[in-house]
Protein backbone atom coordinates (compact mmCIF):
# COMPACT_ATOMS: atom_id res chain seq x y z
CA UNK A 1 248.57 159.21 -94.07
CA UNK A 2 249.50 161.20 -96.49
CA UNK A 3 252.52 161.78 -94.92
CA UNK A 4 252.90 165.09 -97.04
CA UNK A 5 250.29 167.46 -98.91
CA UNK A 6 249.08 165.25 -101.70
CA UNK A 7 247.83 166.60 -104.70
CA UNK A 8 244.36 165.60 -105.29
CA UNK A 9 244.59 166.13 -109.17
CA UNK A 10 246.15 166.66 -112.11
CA UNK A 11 246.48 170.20 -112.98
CA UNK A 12 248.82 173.29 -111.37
CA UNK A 13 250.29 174.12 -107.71
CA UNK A 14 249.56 177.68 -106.60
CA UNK A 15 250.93 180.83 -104.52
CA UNK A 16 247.73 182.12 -104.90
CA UNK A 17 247.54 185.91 -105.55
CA UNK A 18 244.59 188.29 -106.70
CA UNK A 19 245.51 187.99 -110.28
CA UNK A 20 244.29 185.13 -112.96
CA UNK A 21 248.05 184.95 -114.45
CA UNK A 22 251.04 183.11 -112.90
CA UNK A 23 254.20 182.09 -114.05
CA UNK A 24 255.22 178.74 -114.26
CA UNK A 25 258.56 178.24 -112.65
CA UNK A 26 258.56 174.21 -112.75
CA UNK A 27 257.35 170.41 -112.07
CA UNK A 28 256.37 168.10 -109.77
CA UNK A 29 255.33 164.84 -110.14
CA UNK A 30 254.41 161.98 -108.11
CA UNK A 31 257.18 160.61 -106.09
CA UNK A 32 259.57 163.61 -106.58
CA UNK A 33 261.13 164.38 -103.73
CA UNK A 34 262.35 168.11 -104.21
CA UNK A 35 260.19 171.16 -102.89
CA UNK A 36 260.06 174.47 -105.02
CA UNK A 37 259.93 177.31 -103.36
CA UNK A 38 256.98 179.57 -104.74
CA UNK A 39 256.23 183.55 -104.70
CA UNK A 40 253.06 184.86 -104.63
CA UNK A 41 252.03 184.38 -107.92
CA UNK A 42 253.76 181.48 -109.29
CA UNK A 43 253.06 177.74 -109.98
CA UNK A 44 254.29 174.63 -110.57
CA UNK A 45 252.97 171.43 -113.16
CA UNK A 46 251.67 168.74 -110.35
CA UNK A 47 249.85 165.42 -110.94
CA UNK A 48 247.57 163.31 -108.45
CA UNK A 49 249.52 161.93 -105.83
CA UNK A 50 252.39 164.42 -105.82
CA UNK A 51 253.72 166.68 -102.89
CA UNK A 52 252.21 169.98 -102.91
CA UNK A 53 254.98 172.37 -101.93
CA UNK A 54 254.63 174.04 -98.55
CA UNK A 55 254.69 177.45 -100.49
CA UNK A 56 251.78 176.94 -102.73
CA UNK A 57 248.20 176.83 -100.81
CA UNK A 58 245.77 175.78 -103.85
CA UNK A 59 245.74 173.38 -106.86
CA UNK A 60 243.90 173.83 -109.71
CA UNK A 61 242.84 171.01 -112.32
CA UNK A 62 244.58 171.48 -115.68
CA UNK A 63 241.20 171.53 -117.50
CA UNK A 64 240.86 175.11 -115.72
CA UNK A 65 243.91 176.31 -117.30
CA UNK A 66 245.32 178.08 -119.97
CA UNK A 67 249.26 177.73 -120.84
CA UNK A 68 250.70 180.37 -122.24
CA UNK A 69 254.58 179.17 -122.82
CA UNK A 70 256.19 179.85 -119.17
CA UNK A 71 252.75 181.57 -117.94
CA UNK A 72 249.50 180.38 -117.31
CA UNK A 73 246.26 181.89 -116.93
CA UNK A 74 243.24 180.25 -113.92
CA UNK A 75 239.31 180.35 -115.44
CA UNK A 76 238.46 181.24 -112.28
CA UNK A 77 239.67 181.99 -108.79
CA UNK A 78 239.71 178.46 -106.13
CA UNK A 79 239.87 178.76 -102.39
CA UNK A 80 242.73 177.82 -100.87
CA UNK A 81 243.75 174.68 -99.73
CA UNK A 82 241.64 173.66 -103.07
CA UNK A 83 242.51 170.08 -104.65
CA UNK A 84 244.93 169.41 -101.60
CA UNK A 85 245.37 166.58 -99.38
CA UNK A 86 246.31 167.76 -96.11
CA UNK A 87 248.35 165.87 -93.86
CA UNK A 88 247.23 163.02 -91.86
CA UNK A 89 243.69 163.22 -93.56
CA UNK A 90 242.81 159.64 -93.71
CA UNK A 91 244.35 158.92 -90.54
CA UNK A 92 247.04 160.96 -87.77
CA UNK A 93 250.01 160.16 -86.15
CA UNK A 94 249.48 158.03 -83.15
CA UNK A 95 245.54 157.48 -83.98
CA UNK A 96 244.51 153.99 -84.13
CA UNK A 97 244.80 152.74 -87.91
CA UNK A 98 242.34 149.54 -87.19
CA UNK A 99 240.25 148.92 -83.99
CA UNK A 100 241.06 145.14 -82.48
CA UNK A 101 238.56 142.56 -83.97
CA UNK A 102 238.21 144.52 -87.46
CA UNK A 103 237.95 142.19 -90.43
CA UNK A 104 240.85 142.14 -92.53
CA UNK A 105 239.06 142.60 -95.79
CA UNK A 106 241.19 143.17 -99.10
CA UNK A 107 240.62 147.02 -98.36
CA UNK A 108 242.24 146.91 -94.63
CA UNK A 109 244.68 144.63 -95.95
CA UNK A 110 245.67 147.67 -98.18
CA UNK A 111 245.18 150.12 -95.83
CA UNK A 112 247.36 148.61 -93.75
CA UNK A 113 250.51 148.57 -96.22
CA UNK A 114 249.57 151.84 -97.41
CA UNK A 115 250.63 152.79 -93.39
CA UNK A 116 253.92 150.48 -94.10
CA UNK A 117 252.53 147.86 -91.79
CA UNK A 118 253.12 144.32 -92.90
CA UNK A 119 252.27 141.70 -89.73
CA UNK A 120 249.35 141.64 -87.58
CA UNK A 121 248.18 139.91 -85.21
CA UNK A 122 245.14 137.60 -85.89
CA UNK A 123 242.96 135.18 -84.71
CA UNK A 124 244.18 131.86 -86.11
CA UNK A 125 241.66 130.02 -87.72
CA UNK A 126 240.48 126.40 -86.59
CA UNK A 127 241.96 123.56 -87.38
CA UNK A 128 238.73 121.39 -88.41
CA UNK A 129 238.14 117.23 -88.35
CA UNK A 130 235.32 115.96 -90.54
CA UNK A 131 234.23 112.57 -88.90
CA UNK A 132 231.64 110.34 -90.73
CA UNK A 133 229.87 107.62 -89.56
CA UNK A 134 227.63 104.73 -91.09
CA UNK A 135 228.35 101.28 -92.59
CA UNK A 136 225.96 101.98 -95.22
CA UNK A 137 228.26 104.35 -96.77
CA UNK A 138 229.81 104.36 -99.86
CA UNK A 139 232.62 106.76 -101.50
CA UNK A 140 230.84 108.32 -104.85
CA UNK A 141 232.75 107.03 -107.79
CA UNK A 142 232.44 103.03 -106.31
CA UNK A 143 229.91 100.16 -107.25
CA UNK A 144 227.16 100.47 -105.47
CA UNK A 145 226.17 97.48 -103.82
CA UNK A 146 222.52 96.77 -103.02
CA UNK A 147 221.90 98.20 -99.32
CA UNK A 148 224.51 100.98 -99.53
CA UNK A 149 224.22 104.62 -100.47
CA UNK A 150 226.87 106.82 -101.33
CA UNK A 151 228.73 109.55 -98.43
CA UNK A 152 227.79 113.06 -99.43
CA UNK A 153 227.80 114.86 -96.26
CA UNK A 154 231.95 115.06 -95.40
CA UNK A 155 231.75 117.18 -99.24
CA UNK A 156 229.07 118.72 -98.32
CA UNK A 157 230.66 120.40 -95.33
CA UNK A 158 234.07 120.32 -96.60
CA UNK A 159 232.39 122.79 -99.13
CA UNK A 160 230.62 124.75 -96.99
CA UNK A 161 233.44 125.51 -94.75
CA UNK A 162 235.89 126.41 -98.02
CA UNK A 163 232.90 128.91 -98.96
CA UNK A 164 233.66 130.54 -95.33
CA UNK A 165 237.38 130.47 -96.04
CA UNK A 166 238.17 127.79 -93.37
CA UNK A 167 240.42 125.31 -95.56
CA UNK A 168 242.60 123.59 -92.35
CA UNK A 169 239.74 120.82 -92.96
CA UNK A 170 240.65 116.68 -92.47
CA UNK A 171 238.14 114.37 -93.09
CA UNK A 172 238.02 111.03 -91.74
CA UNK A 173 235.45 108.08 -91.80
CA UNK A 174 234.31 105.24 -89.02
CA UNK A 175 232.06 102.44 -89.52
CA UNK A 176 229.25 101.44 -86.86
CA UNK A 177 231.62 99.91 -84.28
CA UNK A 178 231.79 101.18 -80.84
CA UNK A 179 235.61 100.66 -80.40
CA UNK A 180 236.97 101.93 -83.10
CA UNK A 181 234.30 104.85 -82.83
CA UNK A 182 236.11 105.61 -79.55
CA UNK A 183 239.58 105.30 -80.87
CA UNK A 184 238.90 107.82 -83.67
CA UNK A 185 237.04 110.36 -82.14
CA UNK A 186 239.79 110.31 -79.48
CA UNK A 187 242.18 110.70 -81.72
CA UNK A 188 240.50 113.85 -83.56
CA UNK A 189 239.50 115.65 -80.27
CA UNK A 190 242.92 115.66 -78.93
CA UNK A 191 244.21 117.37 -82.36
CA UNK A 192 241.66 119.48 -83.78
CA UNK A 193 240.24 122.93 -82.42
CA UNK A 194 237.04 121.99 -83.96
CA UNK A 195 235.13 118.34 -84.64
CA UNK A 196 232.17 117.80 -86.71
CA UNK A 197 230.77 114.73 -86.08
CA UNK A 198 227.72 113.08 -89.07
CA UNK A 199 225.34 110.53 -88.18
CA UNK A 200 225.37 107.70 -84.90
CA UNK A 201 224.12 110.73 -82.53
CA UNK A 202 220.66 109.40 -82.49
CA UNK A 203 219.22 106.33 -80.28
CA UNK A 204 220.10 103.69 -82.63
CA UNK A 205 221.15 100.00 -81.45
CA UNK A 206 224.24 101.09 -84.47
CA UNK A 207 224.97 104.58 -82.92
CA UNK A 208 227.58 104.94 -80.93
CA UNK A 209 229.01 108.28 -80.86
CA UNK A 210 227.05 109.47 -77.84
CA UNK A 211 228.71 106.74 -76.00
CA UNK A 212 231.76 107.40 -76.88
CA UNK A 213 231.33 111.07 -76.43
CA UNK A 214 230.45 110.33 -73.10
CA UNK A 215 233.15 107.89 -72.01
CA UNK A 216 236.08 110.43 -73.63
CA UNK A 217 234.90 112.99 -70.86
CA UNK A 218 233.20 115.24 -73.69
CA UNK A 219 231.78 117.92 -71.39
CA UNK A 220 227.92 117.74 -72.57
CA UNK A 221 226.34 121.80 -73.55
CA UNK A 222 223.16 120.70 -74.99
CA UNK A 223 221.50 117.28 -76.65
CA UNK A 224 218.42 117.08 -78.85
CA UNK A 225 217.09 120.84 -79.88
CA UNK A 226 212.92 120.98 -80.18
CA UNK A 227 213.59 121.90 -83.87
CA UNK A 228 213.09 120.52 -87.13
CA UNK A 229 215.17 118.87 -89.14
CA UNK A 230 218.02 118.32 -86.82
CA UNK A 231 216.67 117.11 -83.80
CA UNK A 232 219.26 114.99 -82.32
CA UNK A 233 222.19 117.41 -82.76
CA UNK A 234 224.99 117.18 -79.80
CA UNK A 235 227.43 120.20 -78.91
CA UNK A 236 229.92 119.51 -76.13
CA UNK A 237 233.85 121.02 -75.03
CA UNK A 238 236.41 118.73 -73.99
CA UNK A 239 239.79 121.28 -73.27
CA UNK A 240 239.69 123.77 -75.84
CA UNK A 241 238.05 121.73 -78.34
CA UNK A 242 234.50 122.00 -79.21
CA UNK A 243 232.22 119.24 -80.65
CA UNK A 244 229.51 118.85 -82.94
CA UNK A 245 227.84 115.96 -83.70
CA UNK A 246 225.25 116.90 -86.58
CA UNK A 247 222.28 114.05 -87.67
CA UNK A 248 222.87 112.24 -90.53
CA UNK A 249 220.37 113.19 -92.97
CA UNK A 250 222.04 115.30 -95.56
CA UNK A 251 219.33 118.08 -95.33
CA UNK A 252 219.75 118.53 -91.14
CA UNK A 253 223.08 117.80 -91.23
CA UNK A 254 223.41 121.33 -93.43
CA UNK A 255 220.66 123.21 -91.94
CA UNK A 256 222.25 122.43 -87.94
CA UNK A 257 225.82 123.46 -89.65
CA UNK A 258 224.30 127.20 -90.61
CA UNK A 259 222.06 127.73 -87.64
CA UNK A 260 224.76 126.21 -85.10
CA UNK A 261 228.33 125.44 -86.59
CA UNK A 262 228.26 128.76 -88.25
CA UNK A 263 227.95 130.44 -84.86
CA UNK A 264 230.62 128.34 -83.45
CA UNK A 265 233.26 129.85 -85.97
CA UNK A 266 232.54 133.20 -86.02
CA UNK A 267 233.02 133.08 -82.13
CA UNK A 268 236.38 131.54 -82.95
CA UNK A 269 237.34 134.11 -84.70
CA UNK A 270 236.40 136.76 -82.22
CA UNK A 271 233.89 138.39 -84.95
CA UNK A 272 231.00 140.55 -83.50
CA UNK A 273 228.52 139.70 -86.13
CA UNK A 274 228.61 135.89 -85.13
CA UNK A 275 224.63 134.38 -86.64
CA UNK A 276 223.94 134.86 -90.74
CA UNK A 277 222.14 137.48 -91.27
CA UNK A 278 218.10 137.45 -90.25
CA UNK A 279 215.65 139.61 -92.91
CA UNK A 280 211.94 139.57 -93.20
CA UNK A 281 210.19 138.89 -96.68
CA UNK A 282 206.75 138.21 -97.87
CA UNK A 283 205.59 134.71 -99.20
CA UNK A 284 204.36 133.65 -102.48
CA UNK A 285 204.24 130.25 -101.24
CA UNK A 286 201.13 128.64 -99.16
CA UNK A 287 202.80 125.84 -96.59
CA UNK A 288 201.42 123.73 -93.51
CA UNK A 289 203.78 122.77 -91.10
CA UNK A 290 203.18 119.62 -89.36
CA UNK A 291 204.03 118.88 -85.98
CA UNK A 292 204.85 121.22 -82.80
CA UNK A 293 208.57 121.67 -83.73
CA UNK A 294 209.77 124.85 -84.81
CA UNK A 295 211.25 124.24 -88.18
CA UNK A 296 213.81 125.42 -90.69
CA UNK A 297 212.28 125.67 -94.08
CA UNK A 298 214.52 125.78 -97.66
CA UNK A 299 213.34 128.66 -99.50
CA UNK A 300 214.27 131.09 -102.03
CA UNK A 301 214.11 134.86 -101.20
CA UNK A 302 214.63 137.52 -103.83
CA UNK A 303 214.15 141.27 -103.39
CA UNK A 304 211.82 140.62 -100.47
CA UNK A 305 209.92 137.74 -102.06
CA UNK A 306 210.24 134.36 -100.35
CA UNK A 307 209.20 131.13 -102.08
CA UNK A 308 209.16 127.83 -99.63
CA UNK A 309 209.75 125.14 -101.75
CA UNK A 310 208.45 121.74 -101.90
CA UNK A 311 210.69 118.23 -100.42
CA UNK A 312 211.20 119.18 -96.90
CA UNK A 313 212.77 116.08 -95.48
CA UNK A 314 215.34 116.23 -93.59
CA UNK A 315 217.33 113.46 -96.15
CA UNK A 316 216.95 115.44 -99.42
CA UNK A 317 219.00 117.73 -100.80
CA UNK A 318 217.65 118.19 -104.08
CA UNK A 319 215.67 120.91 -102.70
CA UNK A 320 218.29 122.65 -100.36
CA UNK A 321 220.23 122.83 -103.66
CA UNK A 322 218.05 125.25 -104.98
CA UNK A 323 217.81 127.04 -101.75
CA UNK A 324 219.22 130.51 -100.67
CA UNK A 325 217.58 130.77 -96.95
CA UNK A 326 215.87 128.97 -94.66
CA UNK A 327 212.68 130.39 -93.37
CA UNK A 328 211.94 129.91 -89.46
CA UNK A 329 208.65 128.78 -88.49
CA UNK A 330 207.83 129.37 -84.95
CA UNK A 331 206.13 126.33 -83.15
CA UNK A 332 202.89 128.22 -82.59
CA UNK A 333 202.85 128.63 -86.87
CA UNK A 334 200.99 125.84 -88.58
CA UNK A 335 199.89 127.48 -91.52
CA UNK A 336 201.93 130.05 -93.63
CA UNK A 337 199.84 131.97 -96.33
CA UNK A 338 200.45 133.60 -99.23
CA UNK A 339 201.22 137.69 -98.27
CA UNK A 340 202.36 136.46 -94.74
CA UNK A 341 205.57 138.10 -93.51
CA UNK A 342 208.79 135.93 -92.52
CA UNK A 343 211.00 135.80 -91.04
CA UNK A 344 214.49 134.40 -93.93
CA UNK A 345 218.04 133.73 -92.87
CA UNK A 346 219.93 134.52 -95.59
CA UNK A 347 222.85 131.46 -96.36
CA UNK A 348 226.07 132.15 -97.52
CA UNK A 349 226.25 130.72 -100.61
C-alpha cells in the first residue's frame, strides 16, 4: 500500500530533463488505469491519488506551473521522485499490516479495508449479568413507600459499562432470601462470562450472597480489600466465569467497578494497557483522612490542578457526579495540604 506510484498532488507528471519547458502529451487522473509512456521532457495532467507512470520520475504541484496550450513551463527545477508515493510506502508486501492485540480504532478499521481486508479475528467481548440485591429497593419511577429507597446502582453500571462499549449487559434483581439468592446467581454464573454482583457481600444477618457464592463452588481470589470505600468487595472464578460482588453503597459500588472491574475487562479483551490511567497533580484542596485505610477520594483534576471535594461517603453520589478522578491516599497519609502532589486516576467519563 499504494499498490502503484501515487501521486501525492495535484499538479503535472514528469520525464524530467535539464530544461524548464515540457510538452504536455496527456492525463491522468485518479483511478485511470492506462500508463503513458513519457520521453525525456514530457508530462502528463495528474491529480492526488493517481498512478504516476513508470516513465515519469517527478511531480510537480500545478501552482508551480505555467500552461502554455500543449506546453508547460516548471518555476523551478524538483528532485526526482518529488510529490510521489512510492510503492509499498505505508506498508510492503508480506509485512505485518497490524501486530496481534492492536486496538481496532476507527483508523485501523480503515487501514485495514484500505489493504482489502474485511474479517478479523477479535477478542469477543463479555457477555455481562447485572445482579442486584436488597429488599429495600425500589425501581425509580414507583411510589415510594416509607422504608424503601429507590435501585440506582444496576443504571449506574449499566452506564458505565455502555461508556466502555460493553453493551451484551442483562440485569437482573433478587430480594434478601437465601434460596432464591442461590437459584439466581446459579443461573447467571453458568451463562455469563462476567457477573457483577451489588450489595448482600457484607456480614449482614440479610446478606446472603457470600453464602451462596460459597455453596455454588465459586473459587474464592480475594475478600475484603484494606481500602476505603469498598471494603467488603468479593472477586472469585467458577469455570471461565469471573465474579464480582461490589458493596452496596452507590459511591463504593462505582469506585471498586473503576479500580477493579475495569481491570477485569481490559484483561478480557487481551489489551496491554489494562488499569485507567495514573497522573500526578497538585491540590487546591486541604483534606484529613480519617482512619488507617487507604482511600479513594472523588476529585476534580484539570490541567494538573486537583480539587478533593467535599461528601465522601461511600452512599453518596452527588459528589462522584461531579467527579473526574479519584485521588489515592496512601494509609500512612492523614493530612493532604494545599500544594501537595497526588497522585489522580483519571475516570473514563
Amino acid at each position: 500500500m499504494p499498490p502503484f506510484r501515487q501521486s501525492a498532488m495535484d499538479g503535472y507528471a514528469l520525464h524530467r530533463h535539464d530544461d524548464l519547458s515540457y510538452k504536455l502529451i496527456g492525463e491522468v487522473k485518479a483511478g485511470d488505469g492506462h500508463e503513458p509512456e513519457l520521453k525525456k521532457g514530457e508530462a502528463v495532467r495528474i491529480f492526488t491519488g493517481a498512478p504516476v507512470p513508470d516513465s515519469a520520475n517527478a511531480v510537480i504541484m500545478q501552482e508551480k506551473v505555467v500552461v502554455n496550450g500543449k506546453s508547460i513551463t516548471i518555476l523551478e527545477q524538483i528532485p526526482l521522485e518529488h510529490n510521489i508515493r512510492p510503492l509499498g510506502e505505508q506498508v510492503k508486501a508480506g509485512a505485518i499490516a497490524l501486530k496481534k492485540n492492536t486496538k481496532l480504532t476507527p483508523a485501523a478499521i480503515g487501514y485495514l479495508l484500505s489493504l482489502g481486508i474485511t474479517e478479523v479475528s477479535v477478542y469477543k467481548k463479555p457477555s455481562i449479568a447485572i445482579v442486584t440485591t436488597g429488599n429495600e429497593l425500589v425501581e425509580p419511577g414507583q411510589d415510594l413507600p416509607h422504608g424503601k429507597i429507590y435501585e440506582s446502582n444496576s443504571k449506574m453500571l449499566l452506564s458505565a459499562l455502555y461508556n466502555l462499549k460493553f453493551y451484551d449487559v442483562t440485569l437482573y434483581t433478587v430480594e434478601d432470601n437465601y434460596p432464591k439468592t442461590v437459584e439466581k446467581l446459579n443461573a447467571v454464573i453458568n451463562t455469563n462470562d462476567l457477573v457483577i454482583i451489588t450489595g448482600g457481600i457484607s456480614v449482614g444477618d440479610y446478606d446472603f450472597v457470600g453464602k451462596a457464592l460459597k455453596d455454588l463452588d465459586v473459587e474464592e481470589c480475594f475478600y475484603k480489600v484494606k481500602q476505603k470505600p469498598g471494603k467488603p468487595l468479593f472477586f472469585g472464578k467458577k469455570a471461565d466465569t469471573q465474579i464480582f460482588a461490589l458493596p452496596g453503597n452507590p459511591a463504593a459500588a462505582l469506585s471498586c467497578f473503576y479500580v477493579y472491574v475495569y481491570i477485569a475487562l481490559q484483561k478480557m479483551m487481551n489489551c496491554e494497557d489494562v488499569e485507567l490511567p495514573r497522573i500526578t497533580g497538585t491540590s487546591i484542596s486541604n483534606f484529613e483522612k480519617k482512619g488507617d485505610r487507604p482511600q479513594f477520594l472523588k476529585a476534580i483534576y484539570n490541567k494538573g490542578k486537583v480539587e478533593i471535594l467535599e461528601g465522601q461517603n461511600s452512599s453518596m453520589l452527588q459528589t462522584f457526579a461531579l467527579s473526574n478522578a479519584l485521588v489515592f491516599a496512601p494509609e500512612d497519609i492523614t493530612k493532604i495540604k494545599k500544594g501537595d502532589t497526588l497522585e489522580v486516576i483519571q475516570l473514563p467519563i
